[in-house]
Protein backbone atom coordinates (compact mmCIF):
# COMPACT_ATOMS: atom_id res chain seq x y z
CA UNK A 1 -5.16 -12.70 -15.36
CA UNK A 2 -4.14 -9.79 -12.78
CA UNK A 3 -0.49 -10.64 -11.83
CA UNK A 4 -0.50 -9.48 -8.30
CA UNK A 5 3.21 -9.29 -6.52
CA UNK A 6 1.56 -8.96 -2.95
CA UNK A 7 -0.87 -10.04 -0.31
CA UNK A 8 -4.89 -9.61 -1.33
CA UNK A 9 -6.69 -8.06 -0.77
CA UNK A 10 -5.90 -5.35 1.75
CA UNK A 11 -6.10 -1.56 1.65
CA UNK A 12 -3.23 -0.90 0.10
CA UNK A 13 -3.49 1.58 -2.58
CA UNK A 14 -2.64 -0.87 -5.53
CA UNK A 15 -4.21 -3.70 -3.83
CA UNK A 16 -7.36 -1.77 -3.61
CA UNK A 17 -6.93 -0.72 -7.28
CA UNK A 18 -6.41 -4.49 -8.74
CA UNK A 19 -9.34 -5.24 -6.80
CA UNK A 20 -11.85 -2.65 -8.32
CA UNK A 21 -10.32 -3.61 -11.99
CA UNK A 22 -10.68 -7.76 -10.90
CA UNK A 23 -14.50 -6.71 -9.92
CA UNK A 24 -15.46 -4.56 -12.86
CA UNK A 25 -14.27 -6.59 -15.50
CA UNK A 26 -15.59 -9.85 -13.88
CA UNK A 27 -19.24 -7.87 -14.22
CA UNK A 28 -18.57 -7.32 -17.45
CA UNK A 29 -18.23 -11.29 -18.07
CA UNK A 30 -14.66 -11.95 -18.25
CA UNK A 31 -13.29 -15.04 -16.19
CA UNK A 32 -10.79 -12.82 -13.60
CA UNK A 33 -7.65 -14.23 -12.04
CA UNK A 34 -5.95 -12.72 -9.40
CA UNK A 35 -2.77 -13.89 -9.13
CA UNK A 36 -0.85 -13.19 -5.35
CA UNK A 37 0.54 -14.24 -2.44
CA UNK A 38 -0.45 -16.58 -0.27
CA UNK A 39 -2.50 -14.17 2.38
CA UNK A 40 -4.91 -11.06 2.10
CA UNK A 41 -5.98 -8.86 4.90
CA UNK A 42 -10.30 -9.92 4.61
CA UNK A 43 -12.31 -12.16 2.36
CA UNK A 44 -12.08 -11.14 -1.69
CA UNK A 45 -14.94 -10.58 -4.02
CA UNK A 46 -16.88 -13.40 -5.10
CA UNK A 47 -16.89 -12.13 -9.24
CA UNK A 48 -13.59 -13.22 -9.57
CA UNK A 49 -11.20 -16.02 -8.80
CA UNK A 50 -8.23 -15.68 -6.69
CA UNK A 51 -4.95 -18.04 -6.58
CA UNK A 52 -2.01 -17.70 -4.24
CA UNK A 53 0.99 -18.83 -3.94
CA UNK A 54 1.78 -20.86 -1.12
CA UNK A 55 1.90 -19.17 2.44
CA UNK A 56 5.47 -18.61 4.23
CA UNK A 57 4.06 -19.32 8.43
CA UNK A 58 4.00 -16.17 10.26
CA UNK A 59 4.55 -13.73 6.91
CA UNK A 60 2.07 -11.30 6.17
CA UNK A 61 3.56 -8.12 5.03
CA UNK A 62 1.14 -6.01 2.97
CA UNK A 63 3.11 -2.45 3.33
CA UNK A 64 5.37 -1.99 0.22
CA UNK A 65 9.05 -1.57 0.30
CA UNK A 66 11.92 -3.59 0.40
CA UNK A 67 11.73 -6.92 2.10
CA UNK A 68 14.38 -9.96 2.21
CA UNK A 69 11.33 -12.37 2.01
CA UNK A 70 9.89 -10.53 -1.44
CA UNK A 71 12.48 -12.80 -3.79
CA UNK A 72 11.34 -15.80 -2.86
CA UNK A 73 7.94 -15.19 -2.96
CA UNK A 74 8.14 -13.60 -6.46
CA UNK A 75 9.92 -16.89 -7.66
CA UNK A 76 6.75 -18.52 -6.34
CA UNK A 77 4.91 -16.10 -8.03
CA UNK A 78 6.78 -16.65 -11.93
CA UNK A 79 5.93 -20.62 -11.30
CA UNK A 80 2.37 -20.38 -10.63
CA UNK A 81 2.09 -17.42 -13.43
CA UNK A 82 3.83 -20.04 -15.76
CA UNK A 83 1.36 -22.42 -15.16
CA UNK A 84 -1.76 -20.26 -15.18
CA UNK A 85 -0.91 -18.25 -18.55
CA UNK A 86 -1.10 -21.38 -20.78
CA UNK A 87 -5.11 -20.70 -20.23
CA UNK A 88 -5.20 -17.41 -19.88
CA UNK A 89 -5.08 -14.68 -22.95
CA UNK A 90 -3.13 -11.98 -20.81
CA UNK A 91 -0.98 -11.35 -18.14
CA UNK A 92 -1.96 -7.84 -16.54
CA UNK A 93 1.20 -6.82 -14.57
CA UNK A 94 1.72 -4.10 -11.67
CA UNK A 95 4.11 -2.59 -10.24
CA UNK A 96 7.66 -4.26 -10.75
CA UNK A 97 8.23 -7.84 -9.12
CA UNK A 98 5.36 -8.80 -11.15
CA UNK A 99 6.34 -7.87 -14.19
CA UNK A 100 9.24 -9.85 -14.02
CA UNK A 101 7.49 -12.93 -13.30
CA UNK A 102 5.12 -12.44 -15.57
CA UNK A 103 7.91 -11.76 -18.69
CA UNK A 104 9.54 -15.28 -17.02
CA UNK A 105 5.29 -16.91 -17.78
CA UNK A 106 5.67 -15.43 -21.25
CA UNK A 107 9.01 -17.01 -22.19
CA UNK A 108 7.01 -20.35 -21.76
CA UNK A 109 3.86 -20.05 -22.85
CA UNK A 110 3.98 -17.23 -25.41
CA UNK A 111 0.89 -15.44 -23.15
CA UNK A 112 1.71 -11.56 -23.83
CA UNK A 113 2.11 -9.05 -20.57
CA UNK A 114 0.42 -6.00 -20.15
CA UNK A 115 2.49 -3.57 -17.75
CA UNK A 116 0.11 -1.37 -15.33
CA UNK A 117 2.38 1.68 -13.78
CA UNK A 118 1.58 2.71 -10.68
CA UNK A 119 5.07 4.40 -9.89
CA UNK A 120 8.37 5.16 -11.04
CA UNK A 121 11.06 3.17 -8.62
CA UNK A 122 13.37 6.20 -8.49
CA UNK A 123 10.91 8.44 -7.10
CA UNK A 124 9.64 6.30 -4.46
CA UNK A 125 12.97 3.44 -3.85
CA UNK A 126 15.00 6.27 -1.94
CA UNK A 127 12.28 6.98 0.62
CA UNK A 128 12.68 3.79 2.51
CA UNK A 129 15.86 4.77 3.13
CA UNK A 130 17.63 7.02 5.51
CA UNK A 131 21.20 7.79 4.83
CA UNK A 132 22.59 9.66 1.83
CA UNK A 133 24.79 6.74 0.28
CA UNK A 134 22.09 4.14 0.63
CA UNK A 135 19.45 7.06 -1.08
CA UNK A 136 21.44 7.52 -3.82
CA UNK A 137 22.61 3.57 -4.09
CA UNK A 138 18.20 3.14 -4.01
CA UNK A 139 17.94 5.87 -6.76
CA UNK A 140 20.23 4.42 -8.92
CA UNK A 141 18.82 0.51 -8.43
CA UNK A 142 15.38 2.50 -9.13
CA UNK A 143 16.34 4.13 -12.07
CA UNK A 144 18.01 1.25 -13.65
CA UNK A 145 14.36 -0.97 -12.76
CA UNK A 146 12.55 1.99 -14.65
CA UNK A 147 14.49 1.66 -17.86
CA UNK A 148 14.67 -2.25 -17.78
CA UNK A 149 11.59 -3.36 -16.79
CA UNK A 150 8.16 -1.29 -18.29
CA UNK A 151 9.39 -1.29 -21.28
CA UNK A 152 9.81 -5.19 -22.18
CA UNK A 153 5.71 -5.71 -21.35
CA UNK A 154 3.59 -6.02 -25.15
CA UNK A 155 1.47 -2.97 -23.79
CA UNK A 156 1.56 -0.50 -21.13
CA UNK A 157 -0.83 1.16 -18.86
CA UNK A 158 -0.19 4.69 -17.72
CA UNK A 159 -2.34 5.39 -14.72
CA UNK A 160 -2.54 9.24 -14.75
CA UNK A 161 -1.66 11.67 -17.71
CA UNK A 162 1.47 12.40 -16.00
CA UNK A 163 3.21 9.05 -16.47
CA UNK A 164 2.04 8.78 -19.67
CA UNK A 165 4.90 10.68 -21.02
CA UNK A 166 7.16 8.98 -18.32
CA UNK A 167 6.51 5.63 -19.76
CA UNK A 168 6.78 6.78 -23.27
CA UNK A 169 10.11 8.26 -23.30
CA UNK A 170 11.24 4.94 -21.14
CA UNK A 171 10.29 2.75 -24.52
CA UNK A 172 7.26 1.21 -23.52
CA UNK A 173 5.09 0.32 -26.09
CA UNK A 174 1.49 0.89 -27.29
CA UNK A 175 0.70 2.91 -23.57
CA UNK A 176 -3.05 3.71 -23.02
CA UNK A 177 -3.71 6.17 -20.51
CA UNK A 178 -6.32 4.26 -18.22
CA UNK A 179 -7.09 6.04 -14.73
CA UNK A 180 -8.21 4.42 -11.53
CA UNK A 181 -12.22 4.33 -10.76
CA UNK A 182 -14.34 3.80 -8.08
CA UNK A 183 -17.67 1.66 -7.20
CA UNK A 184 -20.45 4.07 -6.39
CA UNK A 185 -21.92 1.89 -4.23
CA UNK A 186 -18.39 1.87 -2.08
CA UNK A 187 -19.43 5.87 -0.88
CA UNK A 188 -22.61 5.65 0.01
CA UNK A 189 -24.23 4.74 3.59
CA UNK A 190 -21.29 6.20 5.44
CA UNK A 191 -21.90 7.26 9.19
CA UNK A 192 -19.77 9.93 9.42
CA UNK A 193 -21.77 11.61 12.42
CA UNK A 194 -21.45 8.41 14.30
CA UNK A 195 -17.89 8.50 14.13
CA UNK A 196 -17.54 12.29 14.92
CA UNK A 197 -19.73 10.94 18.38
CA UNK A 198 -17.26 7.89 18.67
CA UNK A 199 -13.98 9.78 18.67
CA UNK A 200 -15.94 12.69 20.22
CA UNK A 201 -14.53 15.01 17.69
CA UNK A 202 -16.61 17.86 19.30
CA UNK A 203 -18.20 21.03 16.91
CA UNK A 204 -14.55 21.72 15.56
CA UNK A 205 -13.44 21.28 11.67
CA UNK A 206 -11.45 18.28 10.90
CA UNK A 207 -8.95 17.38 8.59
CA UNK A 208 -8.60 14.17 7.19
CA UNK A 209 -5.32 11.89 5.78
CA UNK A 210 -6.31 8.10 4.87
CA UNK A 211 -3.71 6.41 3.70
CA UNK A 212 -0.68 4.41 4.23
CA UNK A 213 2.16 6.18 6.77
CA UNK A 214 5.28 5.34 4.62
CA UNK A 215 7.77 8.08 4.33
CA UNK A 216 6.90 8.77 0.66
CA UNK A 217 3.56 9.93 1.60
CA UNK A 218 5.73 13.13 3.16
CA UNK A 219 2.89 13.08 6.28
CA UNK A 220 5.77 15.37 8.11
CA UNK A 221 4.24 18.45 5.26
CA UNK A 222 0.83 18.02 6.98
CA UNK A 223 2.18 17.95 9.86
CA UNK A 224 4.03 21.25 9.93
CA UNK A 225 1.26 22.54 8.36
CA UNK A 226 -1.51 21.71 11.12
CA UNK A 227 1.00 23.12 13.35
CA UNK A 228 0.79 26.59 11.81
CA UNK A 229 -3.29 26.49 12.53
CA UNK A 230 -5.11 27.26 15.84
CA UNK A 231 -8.23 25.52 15.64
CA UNK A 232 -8.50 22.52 13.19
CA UNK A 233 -8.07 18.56 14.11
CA UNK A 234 -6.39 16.54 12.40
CA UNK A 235 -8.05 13.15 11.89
CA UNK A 236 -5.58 10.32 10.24
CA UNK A 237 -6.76 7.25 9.12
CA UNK A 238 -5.04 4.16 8.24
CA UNK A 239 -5.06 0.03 7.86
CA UNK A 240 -1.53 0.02 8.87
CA UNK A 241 0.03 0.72 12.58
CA UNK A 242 0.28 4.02 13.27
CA UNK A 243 2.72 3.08 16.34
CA UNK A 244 6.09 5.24 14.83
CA UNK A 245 3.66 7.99 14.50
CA UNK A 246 2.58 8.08 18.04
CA UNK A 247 5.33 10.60 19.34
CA UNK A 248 5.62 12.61 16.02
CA UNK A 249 1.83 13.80 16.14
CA UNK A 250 2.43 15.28 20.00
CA UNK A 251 2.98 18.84 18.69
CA UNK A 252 -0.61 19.00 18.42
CA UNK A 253 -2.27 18.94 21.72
CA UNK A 254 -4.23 15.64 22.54
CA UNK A 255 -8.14 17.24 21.13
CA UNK A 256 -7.08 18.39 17.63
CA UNK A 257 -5.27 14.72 17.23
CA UNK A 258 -6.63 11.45 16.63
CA UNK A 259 -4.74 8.24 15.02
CA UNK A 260 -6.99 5.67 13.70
CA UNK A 261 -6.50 2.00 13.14
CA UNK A 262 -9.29 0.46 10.44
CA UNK A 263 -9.77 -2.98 9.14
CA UNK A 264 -12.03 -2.50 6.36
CA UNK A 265 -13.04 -0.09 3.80
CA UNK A 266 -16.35 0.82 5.45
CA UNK A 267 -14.36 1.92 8.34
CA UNK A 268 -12.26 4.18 6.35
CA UNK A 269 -15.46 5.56 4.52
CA UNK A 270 -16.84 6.05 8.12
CA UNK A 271 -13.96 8.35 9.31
CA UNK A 272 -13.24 10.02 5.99
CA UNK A 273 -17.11 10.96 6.20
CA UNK A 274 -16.43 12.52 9.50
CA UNK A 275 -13.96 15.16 8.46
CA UNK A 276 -14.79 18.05 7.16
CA UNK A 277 -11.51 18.58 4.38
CA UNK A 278 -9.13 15.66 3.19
CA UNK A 279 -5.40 16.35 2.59
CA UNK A 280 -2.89 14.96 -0.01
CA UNK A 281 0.81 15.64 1.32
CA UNK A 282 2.47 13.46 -0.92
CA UNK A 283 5.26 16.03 -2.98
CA UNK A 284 6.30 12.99 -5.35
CA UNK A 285 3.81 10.82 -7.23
CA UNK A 286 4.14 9.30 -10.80
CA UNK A 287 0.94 7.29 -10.36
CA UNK A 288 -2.18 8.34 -9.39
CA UNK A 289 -3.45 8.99 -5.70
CA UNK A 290 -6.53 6.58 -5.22
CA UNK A 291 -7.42 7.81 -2.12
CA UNK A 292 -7.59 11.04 -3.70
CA UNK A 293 -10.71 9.66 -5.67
CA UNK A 294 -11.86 8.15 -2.28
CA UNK A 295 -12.18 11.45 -0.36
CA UNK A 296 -13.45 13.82 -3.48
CA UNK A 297 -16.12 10.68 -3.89
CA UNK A 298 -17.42 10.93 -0.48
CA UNK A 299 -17.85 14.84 -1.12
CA UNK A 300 -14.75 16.38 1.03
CA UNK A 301 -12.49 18.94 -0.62
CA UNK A 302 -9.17 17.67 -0.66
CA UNK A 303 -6.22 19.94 -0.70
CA UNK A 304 -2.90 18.54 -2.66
CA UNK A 305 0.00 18.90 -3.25
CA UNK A 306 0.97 19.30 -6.89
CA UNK A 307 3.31 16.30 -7.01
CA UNK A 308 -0.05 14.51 -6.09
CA UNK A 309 -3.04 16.66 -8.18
CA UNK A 310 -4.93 15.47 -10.27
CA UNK A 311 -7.56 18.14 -12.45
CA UNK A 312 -10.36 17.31 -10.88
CA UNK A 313 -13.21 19.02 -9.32
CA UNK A 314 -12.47 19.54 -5.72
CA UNK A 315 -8.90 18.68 -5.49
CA UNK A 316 -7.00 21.94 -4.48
CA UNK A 317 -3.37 22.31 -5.83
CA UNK A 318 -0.91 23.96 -3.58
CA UNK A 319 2.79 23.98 -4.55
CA UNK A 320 5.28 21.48 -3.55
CA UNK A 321 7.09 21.71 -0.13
CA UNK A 322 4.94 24.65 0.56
CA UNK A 323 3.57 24.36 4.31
CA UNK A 324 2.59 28.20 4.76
CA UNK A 325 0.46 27.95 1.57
CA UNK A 326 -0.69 23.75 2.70
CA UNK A 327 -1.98 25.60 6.05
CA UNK A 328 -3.18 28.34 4.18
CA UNK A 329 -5.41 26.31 1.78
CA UNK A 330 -6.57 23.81 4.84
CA UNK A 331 -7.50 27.18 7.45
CA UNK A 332 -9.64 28.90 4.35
CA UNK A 333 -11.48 25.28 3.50
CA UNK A 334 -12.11 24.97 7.23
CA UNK A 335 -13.63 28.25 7.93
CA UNK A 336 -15.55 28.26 4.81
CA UNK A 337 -18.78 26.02 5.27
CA UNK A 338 -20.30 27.51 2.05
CA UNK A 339 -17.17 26.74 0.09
CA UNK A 340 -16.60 23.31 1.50
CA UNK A 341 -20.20 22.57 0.39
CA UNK A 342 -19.87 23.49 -3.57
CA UNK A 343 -16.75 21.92 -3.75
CA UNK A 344 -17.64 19.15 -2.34
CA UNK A 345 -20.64 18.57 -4.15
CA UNK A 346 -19.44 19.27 -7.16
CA UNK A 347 -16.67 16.20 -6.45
CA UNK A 348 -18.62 13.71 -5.26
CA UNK A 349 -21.18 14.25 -8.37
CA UNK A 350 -18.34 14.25 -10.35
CA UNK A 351 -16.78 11.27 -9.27
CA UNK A 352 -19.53 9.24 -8.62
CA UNK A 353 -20.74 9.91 -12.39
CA UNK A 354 -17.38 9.87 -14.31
CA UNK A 355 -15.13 7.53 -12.53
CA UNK A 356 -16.55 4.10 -12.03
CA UNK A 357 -14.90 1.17 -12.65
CA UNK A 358 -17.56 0.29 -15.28
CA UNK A 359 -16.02 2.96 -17.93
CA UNK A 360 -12.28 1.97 -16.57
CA UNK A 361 -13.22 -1.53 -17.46
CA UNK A 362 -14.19 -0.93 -21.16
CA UNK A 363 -10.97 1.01 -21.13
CA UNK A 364 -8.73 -2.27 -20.08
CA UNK A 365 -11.18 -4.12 -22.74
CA UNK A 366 -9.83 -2.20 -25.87
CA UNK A 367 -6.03 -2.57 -24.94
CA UNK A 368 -6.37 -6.44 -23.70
CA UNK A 369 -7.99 -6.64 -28.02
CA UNK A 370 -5.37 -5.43 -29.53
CA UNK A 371 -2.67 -6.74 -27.19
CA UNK A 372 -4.17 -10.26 -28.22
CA UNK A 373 -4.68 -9.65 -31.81
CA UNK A 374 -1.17 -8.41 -32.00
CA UNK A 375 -0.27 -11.91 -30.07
CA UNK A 376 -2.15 -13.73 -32.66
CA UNK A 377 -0.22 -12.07 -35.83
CA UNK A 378 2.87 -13.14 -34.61
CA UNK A 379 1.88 -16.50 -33.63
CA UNK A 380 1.10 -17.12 -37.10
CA UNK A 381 4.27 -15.01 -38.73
């Protein structure tokens, strides 16, 4: 059972990441639960089942962050995980609110809890804040989550190699380093050239962000760094409003900017299929960047930077908090047709070959064994 503390499905990075896992292991004959609250953005996947909690009228936050409404639901959330887990043979946990309900479904039934990190709260907590005593109050709740919660789960996922070590010397036990995948069949059929007519791009390059516009993302890098270029767009791409972005993107002059609204995946695809280069701002980043597999999958270079790279083929690291050398990497993938066409060949082979969902999901398999065996030896100690 996938323990999900938030509405599904939607486009969210971990959202979209439960939902890949729910599909993949579902093909692979397991009976999926997806856990949530009561509302999604779209329809979900037939493979697997989804239950939600009862819906709150007029609530349908799917942006992460803090939220006065988020307590309640998550007490909603530990009931129906209590009465779920006396059928199912584990709990698989994200994020943090989760978790907690989930280690509430295990006091009664016994079902054991596999944590799946997708970020460290002190990292990301203080960016929804603005002043420096509520930062530093929000690093300090954040730390004190990191050091609490992980570690109580009977197993732990790391999602990249970097919080591997991060969840290790936290006390988590028995973590498996599983990355995120893809579905092939997501990346292909994408009208890219439709879109570039659409938005009437023109002949210039274009440079891509798809993602979520939270302040962690640190979108005011890219920013500073189109600024310091003459010629490229920049294209940016999200399921969520871009309305607090409308004034910010003005230093650009109205044809190298466009702000996109999508509502599905394919739409995404479409526009990330339109750009020429992708970009990865984000300076802080425990986890692992889905969207980072998303843009290297459909074949466009993506430059990075390092608090966000991951070794793979394509993804170009540039140093944290450096714009000049952001712009730098951007203007050289831009002017470089030749390059942009071996790298991003090179990606999308890459991903499309060695990241599915299919291999993730015999990953998850493994750990969910011994997790249960493990269960089972103590249940009879």
């Amino acid at each position: 059972m996938q323990a999900a503390a938030f509405g599904f499905p939607s486009l969210q990075g971990s959202q979209v990441y439960v939902r890949g896992m729910s599909r993949a292991l579902a093909r692979r004959g397991h009976r999926v639960l997806v856990a949530c609250y009561g509302y999604g953005e779209g329809e979900p996947d037939s493979e697997y089942e989804v239950v939600r909690i009862p819906q709150i009228p007029g609530y349908r936050r799917v942006r992460s962050g803090p939220d006065p409404v988020k307590p309640f639901l998550d007490v909603a959330l530990a009931g129906l995980l209590t009465r779920l887990s006396a059928q199912a043979d584990v709990i698989h946990a994200h994020n943090y609110e989760a978790p907690i309900a989930a280690y509430l479904a295990r006091m009664v039934t016994g079902c054991p809890v596999v944590y799946n990190n997708h970020n460290t709260l002190s990292e990301e907590l203080p960016q929804y804040f603005k002043g420096p005593r509520t930062k530093r109050l929000a690093r300090w709740a954040g730390t004190l989550l990191d050091r609490t919660v992980p570690r109580r789960a009977d197993a732990s996922i790391a999602i990249s190699t970097r919080a591997q070590p991060v969840l290790e010397d936290l006390g988590c036990r028995n973590v498996t380093h599983v990355p995120p995948g893809v579905e092939p069949t997501d990346l292909v059929g994408a009208q890219g050239e439709q879109v570039r007519k659409e938005l009437a791009l023109g002949g210039r390059s274009w440079v891509v962000y798809a993602g979520n516009p939270d302040a962690y993302q640190d979108l005011e890098l890219l920013l500073a760094a189109m600024k310091r270029l003459e010629e490229p767009g920049l294209l940016m791409v999200s399921a969520s409003s871009w309305r607090d972005w409308e004034e910010r993107v003005t230093v650009l002059p109205p044809h190298r900017r466009r702000l996109v609204t999508v509502g599905s995946w394919q739409e995404t695809r479409d526009h990330i299929a339109a750009a020429d280069v992708a970009a990865l701002p984000r300076t802080l980043c425990t986890g692992f960047p889905i969207k980072l597999l998303n843009t290297l999958g459909l074949g466009k270079p993506t430059v990075c930077s390092a608090g966000s790279w991951q070794d793979l083929p394509g993804a170009v690291e540039v140093p944290n908090g450096d714009i000049g050398g952001f712009a730098d990497s951007l203007k050289r993938l831009c002017a470089d047709h030749d390059l942009r066409r071996e790298l991003g060949e090179k990606a999308a082979i890459h991903v499309r070959e060695q990241c599915t969902w299919e291999a993730r999901a015999m990953d998850l398999e493994a750990v969910y064994e011994r997790v249960v065996q493990e269960a089972k030896r103590h249940a009879k100690s």
